[in-house]
N, C-alpha and C. Protein backbone atom coordinates (compact mmCIF):
# COMPACT_ATOMS: atom_id res chain seq x y z
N UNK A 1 -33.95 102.40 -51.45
CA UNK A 1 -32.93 101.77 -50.64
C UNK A 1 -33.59 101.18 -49.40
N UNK A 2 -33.37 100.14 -49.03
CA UNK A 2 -34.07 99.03 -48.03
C UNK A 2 -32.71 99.53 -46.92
N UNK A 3 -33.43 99.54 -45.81
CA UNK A 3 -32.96 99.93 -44.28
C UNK A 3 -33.11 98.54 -43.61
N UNK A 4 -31.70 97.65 -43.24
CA UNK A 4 -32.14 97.09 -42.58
C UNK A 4 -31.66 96.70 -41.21
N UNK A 5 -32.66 96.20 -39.99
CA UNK A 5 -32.63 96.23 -39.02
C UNK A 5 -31.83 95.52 -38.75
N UNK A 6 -31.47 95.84 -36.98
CA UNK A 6 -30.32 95.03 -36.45
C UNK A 6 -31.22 93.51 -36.16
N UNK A 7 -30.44 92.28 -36.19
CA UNK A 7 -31.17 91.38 -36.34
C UNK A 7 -31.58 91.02 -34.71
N UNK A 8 -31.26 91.13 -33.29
CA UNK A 8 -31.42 91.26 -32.10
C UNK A 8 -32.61 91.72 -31.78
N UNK A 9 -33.00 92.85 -32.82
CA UNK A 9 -34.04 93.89 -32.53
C UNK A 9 -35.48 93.25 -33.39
N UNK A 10 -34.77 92.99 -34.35
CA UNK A 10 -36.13 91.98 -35.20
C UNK A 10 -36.64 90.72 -35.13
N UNK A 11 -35.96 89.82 -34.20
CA UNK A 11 -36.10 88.40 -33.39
C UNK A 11 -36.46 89.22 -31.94
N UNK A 12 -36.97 90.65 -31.41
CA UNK A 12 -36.88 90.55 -30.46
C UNK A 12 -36.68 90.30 -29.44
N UNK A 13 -35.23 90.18 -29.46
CA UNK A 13 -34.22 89.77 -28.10
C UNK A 13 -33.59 91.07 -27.81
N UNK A 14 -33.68 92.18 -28.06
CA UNK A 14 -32.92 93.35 -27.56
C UNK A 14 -33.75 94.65 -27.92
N UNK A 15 -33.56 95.44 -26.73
CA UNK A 15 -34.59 97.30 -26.68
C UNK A 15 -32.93 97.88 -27.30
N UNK A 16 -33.12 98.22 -28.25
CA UNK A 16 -31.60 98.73 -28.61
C UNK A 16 -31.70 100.54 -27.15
N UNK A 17 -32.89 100.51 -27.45
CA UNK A 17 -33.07 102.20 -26.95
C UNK A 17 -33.08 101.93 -25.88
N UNK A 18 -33.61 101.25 -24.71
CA UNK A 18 -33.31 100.98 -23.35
C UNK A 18 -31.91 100.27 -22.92
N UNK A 19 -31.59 99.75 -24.07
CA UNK A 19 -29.75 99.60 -23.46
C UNK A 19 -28.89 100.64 -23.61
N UNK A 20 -28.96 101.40 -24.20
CA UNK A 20 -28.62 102.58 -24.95
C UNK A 20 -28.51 103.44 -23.06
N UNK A 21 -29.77 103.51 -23.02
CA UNK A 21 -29.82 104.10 -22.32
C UNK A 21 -29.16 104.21 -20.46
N UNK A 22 -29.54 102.24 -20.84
CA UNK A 22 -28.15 101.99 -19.19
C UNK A 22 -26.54 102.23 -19.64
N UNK A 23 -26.07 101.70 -20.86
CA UNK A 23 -25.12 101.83 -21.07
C UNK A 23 -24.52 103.56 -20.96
N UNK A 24 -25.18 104.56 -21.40
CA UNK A 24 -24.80 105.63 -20.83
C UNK A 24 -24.26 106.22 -19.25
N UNK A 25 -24.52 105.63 -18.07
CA UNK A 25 -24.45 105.42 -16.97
C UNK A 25 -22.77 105.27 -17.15
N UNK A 26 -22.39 104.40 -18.11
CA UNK A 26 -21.10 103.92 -17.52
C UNK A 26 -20.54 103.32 -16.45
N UNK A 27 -21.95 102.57 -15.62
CA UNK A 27 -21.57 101.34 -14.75
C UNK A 27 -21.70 100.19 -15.12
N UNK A 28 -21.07 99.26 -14.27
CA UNK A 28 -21.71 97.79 -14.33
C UNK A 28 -22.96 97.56 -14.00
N UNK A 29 -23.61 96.83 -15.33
CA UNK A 29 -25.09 96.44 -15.07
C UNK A 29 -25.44 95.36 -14.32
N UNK A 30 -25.92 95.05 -13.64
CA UNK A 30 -26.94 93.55 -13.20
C UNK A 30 -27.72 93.59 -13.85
N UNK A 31 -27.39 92.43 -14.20
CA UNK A 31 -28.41 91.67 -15.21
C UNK A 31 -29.63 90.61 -14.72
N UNK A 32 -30.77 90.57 -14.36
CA UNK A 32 -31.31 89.59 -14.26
C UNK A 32 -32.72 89.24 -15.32
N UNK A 33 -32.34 87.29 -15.51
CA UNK A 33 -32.89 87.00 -16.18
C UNK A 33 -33.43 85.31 -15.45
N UNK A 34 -34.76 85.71 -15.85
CA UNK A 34 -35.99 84.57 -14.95
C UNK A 34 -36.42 83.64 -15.86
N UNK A 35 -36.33 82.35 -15.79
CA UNK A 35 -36.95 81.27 -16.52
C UNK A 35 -38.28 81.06 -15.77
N UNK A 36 -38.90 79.68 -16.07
CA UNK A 36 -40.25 78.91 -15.01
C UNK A 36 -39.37 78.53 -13.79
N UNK A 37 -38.00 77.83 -13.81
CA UNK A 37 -37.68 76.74 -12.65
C UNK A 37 -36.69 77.46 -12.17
N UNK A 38 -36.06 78.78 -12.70
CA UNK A 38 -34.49 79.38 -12.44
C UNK A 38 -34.40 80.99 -12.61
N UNK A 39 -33.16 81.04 -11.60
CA UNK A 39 -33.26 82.88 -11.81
C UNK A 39 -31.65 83.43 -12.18
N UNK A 40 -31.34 83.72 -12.89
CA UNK A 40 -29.78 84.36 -13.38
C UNK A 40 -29.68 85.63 -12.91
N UNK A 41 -28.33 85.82 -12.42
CA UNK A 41 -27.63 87.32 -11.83
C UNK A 41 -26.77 87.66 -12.79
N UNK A 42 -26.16 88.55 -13.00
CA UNK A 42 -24.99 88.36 -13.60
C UNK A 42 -24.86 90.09 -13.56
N UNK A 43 -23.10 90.01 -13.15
CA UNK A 43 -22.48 91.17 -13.15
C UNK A 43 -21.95 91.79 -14.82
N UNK A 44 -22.36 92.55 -15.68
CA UNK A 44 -21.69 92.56 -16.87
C UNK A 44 -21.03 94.35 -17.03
N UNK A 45 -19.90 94.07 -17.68
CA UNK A 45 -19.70 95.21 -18.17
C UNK A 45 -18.96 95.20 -19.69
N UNK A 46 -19.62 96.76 -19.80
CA UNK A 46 -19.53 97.00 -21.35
C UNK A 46 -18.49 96.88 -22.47
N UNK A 47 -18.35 96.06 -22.99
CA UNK A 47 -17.12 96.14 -24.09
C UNK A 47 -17.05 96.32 -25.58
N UNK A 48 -16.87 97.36 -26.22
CA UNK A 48 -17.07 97.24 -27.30
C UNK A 48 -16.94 95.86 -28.44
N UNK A 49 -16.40 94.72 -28.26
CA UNK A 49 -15.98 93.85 -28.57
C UNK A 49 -17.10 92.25 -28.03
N UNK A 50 -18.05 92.76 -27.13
CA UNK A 50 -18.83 92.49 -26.31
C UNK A 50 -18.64 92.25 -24.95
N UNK A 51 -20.08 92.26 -24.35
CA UNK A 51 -19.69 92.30 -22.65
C UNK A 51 -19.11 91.27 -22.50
N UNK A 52 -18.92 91.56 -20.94
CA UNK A 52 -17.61 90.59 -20.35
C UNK A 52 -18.91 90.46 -19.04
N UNK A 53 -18.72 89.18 -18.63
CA UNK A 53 -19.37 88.52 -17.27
C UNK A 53 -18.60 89.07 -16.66
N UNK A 54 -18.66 89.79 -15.73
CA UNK A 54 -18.03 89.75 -14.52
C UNK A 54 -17.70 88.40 -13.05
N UNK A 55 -18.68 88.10 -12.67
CA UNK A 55 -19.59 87.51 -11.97
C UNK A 55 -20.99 87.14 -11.67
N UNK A 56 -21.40 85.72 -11.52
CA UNK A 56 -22.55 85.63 -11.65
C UNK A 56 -23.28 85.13 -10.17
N UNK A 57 -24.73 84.62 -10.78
CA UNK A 57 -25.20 83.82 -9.65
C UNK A 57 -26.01 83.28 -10.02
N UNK A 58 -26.54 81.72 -9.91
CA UNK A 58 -28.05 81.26 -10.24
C UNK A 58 -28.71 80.54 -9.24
N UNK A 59 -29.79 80.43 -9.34
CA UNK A 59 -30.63 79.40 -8.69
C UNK A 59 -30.44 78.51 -8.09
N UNK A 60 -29.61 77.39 -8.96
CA UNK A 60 -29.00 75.84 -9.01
C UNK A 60 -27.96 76.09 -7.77
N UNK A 61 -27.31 77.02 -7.36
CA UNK A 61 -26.06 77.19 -6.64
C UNK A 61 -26.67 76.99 -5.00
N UNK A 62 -28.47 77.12 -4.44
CA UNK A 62 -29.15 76.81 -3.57
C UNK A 62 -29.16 75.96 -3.33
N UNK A 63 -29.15 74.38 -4.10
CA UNK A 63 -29.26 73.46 -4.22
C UNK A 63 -28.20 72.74 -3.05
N UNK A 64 -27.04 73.78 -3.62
CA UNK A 64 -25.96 73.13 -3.08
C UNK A 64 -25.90 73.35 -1.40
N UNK A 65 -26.23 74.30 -0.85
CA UNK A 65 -26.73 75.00 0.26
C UNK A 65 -27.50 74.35 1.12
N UNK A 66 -28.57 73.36 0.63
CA UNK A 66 -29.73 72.62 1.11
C UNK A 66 -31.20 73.05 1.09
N UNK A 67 -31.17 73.97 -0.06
CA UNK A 67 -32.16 74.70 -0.73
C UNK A 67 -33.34 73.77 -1.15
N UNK A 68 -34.70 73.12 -1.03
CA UNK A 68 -35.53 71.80 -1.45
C UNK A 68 -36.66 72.35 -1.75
N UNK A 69 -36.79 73.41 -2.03
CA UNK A 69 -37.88 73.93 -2.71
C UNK A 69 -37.58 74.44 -4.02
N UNK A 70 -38.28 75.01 -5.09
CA UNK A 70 -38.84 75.45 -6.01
C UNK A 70 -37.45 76.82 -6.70
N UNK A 71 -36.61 76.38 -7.06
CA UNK A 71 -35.54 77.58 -7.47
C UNK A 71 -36.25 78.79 -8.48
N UNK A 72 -37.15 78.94 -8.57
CA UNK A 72 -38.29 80.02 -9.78
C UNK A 72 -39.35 80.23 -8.69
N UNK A 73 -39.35 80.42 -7.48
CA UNK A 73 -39.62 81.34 -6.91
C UNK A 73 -39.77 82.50 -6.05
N UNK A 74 -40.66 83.54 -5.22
CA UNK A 74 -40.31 84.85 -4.91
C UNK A 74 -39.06 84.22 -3.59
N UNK A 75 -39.20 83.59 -3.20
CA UNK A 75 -38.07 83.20 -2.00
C UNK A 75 -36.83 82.68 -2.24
N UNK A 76 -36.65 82.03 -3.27
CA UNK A 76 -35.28 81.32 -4.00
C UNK A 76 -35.30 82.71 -4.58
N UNK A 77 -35.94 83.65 -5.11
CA UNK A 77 -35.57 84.97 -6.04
C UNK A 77 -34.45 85.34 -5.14
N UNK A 78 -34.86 86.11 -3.96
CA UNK A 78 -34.43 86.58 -3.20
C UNK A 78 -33.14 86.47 -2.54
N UNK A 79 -33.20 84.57 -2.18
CA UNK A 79 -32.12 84.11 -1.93
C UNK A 79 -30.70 84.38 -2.39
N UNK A 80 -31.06 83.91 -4.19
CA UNK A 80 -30.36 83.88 -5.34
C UNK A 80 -29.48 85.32 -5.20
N UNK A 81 -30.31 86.38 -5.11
CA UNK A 81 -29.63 87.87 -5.10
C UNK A 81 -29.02 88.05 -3.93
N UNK A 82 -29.46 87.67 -2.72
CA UNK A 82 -28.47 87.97 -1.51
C UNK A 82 -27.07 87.22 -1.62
N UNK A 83 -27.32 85.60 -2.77
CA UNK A 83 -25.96 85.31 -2.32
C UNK A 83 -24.99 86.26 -3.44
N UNK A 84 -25.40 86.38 -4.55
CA UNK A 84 -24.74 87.73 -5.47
C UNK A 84 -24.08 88.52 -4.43
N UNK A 85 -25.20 89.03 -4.09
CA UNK A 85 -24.39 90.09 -3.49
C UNK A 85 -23.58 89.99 -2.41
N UNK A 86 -23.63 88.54 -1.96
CA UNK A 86 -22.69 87.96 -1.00
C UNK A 86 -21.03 87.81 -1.75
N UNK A 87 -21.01 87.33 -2.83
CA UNK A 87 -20.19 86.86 -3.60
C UNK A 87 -19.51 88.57 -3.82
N UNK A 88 -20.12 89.44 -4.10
CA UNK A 88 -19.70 90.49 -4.52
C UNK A 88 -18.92 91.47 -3.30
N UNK A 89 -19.65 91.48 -2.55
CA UNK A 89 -19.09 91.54 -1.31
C UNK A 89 -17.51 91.28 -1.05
N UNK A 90 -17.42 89.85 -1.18
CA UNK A 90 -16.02 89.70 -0.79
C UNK A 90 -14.95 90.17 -2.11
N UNK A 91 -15.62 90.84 -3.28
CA UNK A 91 -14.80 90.89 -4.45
C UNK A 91 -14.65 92.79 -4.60
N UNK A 92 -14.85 93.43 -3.11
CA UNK A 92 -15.17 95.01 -3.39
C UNK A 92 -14.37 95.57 -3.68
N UNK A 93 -13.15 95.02 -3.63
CA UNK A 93 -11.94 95.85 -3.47
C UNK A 93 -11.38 96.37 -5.00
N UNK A 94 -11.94 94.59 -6.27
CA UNK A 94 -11.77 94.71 -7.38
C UNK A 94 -12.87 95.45 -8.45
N UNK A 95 -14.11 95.50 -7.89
CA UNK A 95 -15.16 95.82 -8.19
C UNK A 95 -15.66 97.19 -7.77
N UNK A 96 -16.38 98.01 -8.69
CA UNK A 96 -16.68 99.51 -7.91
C UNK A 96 -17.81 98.86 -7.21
N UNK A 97 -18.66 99.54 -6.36
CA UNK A 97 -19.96 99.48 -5.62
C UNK A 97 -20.91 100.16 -6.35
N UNK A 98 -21.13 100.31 -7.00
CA UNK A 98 -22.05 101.26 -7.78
C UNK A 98 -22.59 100.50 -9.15
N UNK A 99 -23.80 100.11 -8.96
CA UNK A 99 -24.58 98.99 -10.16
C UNK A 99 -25.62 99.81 -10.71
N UNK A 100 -26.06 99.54 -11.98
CA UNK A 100 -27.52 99.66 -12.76
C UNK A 100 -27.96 98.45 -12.93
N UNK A 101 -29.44 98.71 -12.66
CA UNK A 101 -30.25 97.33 -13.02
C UNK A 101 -30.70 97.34 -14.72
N UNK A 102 -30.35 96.22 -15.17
CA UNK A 102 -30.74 95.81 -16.29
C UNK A 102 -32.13 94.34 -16.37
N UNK A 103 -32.91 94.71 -16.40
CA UNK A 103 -34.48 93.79 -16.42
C UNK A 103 -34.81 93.63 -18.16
N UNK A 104 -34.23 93.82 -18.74
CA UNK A 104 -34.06 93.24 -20.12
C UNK A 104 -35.65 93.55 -20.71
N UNK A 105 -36.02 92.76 -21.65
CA UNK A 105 -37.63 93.10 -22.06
C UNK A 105 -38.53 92.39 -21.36
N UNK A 106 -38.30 91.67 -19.70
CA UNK A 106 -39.38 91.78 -19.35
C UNK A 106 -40.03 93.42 -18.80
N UNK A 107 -41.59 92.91 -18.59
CA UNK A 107 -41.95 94.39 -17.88
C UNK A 107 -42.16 94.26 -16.46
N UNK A 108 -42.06 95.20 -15.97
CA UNK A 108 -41.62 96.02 -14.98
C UNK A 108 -42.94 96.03 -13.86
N UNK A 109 -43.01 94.56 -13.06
CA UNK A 109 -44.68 94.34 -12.73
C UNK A 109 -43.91 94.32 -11.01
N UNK A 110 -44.40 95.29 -10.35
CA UNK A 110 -44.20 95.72 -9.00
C UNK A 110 -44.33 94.19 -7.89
N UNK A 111 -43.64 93.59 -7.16
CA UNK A 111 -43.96 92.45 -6.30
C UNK A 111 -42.92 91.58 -6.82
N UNK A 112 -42.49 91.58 -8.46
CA UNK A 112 -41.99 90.29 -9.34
C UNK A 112 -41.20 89.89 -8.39
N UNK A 113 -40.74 88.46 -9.01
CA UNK A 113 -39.45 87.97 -8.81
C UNK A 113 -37.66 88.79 -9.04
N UNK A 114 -38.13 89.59 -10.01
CA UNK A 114 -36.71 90.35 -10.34
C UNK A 114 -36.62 91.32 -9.23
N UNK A 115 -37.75 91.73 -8.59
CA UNK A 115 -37.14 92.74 -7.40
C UNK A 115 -37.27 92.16 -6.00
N UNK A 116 -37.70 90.50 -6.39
CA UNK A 116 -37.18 89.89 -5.04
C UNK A 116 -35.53 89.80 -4.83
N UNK A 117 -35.33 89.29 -6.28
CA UNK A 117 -33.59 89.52 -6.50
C UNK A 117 -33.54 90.90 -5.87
N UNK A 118 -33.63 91.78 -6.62
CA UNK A 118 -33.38 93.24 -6.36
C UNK A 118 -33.39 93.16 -4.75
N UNK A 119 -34.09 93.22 -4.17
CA UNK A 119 -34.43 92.82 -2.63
C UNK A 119 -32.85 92.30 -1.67
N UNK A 120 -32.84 90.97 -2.42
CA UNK A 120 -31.68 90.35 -2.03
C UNK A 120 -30.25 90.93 -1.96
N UNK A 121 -30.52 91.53 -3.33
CA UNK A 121 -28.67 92.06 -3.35
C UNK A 121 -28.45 93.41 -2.46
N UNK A 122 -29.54 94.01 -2.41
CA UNK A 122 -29.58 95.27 -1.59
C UNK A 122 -29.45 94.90 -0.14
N UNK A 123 -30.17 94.13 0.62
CA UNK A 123 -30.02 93.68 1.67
C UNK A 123 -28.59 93.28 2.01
N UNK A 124 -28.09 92.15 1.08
CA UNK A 124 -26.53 91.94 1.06
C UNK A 124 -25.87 92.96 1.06
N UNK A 125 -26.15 94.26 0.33
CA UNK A 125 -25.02 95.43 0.85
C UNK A 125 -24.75 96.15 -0.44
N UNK A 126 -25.07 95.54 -1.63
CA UNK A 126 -24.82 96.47 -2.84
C UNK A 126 -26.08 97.82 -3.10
N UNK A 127 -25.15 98.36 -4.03
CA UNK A 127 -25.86 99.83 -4.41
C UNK A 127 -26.24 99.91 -5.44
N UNK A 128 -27.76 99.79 -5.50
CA UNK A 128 -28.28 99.75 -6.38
C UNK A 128 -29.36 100.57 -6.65
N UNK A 129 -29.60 101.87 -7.46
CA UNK A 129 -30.89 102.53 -7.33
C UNK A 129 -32.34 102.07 -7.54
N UNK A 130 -33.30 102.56 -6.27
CA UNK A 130 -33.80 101.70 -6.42
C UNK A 130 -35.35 102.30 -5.74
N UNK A 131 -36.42 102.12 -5.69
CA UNK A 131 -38.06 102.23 -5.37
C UNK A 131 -38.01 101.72 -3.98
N UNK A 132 -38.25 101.53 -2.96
CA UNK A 132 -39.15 100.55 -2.01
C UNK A 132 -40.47 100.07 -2.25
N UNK A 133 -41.45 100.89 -2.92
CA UNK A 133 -42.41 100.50 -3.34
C UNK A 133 -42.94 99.21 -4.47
N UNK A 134 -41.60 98.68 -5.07
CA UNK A 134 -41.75 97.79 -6.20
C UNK A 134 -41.28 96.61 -5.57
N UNK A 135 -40.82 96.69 -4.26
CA UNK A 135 -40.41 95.08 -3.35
C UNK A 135 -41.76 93.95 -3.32
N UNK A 136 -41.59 93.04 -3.11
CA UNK A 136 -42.44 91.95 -2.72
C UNK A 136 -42.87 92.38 -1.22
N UNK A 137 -43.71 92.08 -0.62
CA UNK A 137 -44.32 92.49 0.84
C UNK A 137 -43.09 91.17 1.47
N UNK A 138 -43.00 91.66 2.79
CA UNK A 138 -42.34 90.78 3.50
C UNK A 138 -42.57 89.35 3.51
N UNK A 139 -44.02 89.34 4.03
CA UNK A 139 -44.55 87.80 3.46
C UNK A 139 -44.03 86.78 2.76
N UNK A 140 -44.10 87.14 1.36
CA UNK A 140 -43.88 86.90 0.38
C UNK A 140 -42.52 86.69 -0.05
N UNK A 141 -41.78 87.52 0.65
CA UNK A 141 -40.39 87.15 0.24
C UNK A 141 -39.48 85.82 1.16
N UNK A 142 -40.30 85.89 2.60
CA UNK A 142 -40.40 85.02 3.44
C UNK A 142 -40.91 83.70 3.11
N UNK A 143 -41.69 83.44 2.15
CA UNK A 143 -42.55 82.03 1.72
C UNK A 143 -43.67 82.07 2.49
N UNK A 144 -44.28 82.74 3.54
CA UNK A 144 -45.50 82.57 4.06
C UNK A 144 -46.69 81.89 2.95
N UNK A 145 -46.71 82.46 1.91
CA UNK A 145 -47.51 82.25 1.18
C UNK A 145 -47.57 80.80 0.32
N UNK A 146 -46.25 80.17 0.34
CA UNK A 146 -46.16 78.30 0.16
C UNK A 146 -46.12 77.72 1.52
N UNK A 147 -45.53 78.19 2.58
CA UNK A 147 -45.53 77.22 3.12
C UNK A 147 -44.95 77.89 4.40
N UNK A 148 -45.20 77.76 5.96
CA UNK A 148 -44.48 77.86 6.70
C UNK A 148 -43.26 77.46 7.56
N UNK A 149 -42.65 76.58 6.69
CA UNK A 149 -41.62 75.77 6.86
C UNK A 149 -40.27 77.06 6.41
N UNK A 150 -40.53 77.26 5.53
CA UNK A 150 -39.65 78.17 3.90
C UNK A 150 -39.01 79.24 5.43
N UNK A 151 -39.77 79.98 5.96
CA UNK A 151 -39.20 81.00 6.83
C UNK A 151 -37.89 80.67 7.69
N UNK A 152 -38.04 79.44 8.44
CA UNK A 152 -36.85 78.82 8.43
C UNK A 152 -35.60 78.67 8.32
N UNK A 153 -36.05 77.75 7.12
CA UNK A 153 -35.08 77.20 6.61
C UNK A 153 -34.03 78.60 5.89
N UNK A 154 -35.03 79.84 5.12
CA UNK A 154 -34.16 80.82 4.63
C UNK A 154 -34.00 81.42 5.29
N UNK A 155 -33.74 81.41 6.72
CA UNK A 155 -33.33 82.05 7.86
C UNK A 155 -31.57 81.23 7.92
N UNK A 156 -31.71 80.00 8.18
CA UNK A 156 -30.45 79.42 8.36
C UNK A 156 -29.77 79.18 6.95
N UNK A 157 -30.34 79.32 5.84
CA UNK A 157 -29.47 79.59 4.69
C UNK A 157 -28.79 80.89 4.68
N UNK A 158 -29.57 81.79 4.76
CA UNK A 158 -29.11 83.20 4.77
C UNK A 158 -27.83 83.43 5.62
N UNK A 159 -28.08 82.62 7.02
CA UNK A 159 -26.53 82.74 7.61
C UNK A 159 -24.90 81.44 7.07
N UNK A 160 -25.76 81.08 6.70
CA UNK A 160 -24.97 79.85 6.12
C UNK A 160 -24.07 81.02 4.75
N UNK A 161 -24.67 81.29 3.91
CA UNK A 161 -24.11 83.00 2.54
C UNK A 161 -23.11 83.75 3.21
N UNK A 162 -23.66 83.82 4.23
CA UNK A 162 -22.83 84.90 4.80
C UNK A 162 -21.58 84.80 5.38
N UNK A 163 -21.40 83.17 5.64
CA UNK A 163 -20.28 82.79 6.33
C UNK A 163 -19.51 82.65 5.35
């Protein structure tokens, strides 16, 4: 008798055993997922029937802001997650406060872009468990490292989210 696999798991698009394992939690996951040029947020929760978006956030939404740099990197990461968690913010009342991170099958490389997000939404105010040690150095999340202009400008974006 031939056993056969879930097809998610054999195209390698899904850890059945590491979802398994957030889904036990019984919270809403954040989801983030990183292209070359873009970074996705997304609030999901579990449905047997499949998840449901909650709320999201991407990259492209900087643009609109006056964002002119590079949306796929550690400073747009960052951005991207503070305004999440900006957005989420004003939605607390409908929403619990209490998130799991979901980083999907990338791995888990200390500095990334996903915990510049991570970075962001925490700063914004959500609860999320979490390392200090796996953040980007300040620098870095700042843009020092492209350009000294970037500090700036995501200084007056950041209050611009917030308003």
């Amino acid at each position: 008798m031939k056993i056969i696999k879930f097809k998610r798991r054999e195209n390698g698009k899904t850890n059945y055993k590491k979802r398994l394992r957030i889904l036990v939690a019984n919270k809403p996951r954040v989801v983030i997922r990183k292209s070359l040029n873009n970074i996705l947020i997304q609030l999901v929760k579990y449905n047997p029937n499949g998840d449901i978006v909650l709320d999201f956030a991407h990259s492209n939404e900087l643009k609109k802001l006056n964002w002119r740099y590079n949306n796929g990197n550690i400073p747009a990461s960052y951005l991207t997650g503070f305004l999440f968690g900006s957005k989420l913010g004003k939605k607390e009342e409908e929403i619990k406060n209490d998130f799991v991170l979901d980083t999907g099958l990338y791995s888990s490389i200390k500095g990334s872009r996903i915990y510049a997000a991570l970075k962001g939404m925490i700063d914004a105010g959500l609860n999320i468990p979490h390392s200090k040690e796996i953040f980007p150095s300040e620098d870095r999340i700042k843009g020092k490292h492209i350009s000294n202009e970037i500090e700036k400008e995501m200084e007056e974006l950041k209050k611009k989210i917030e308003k």
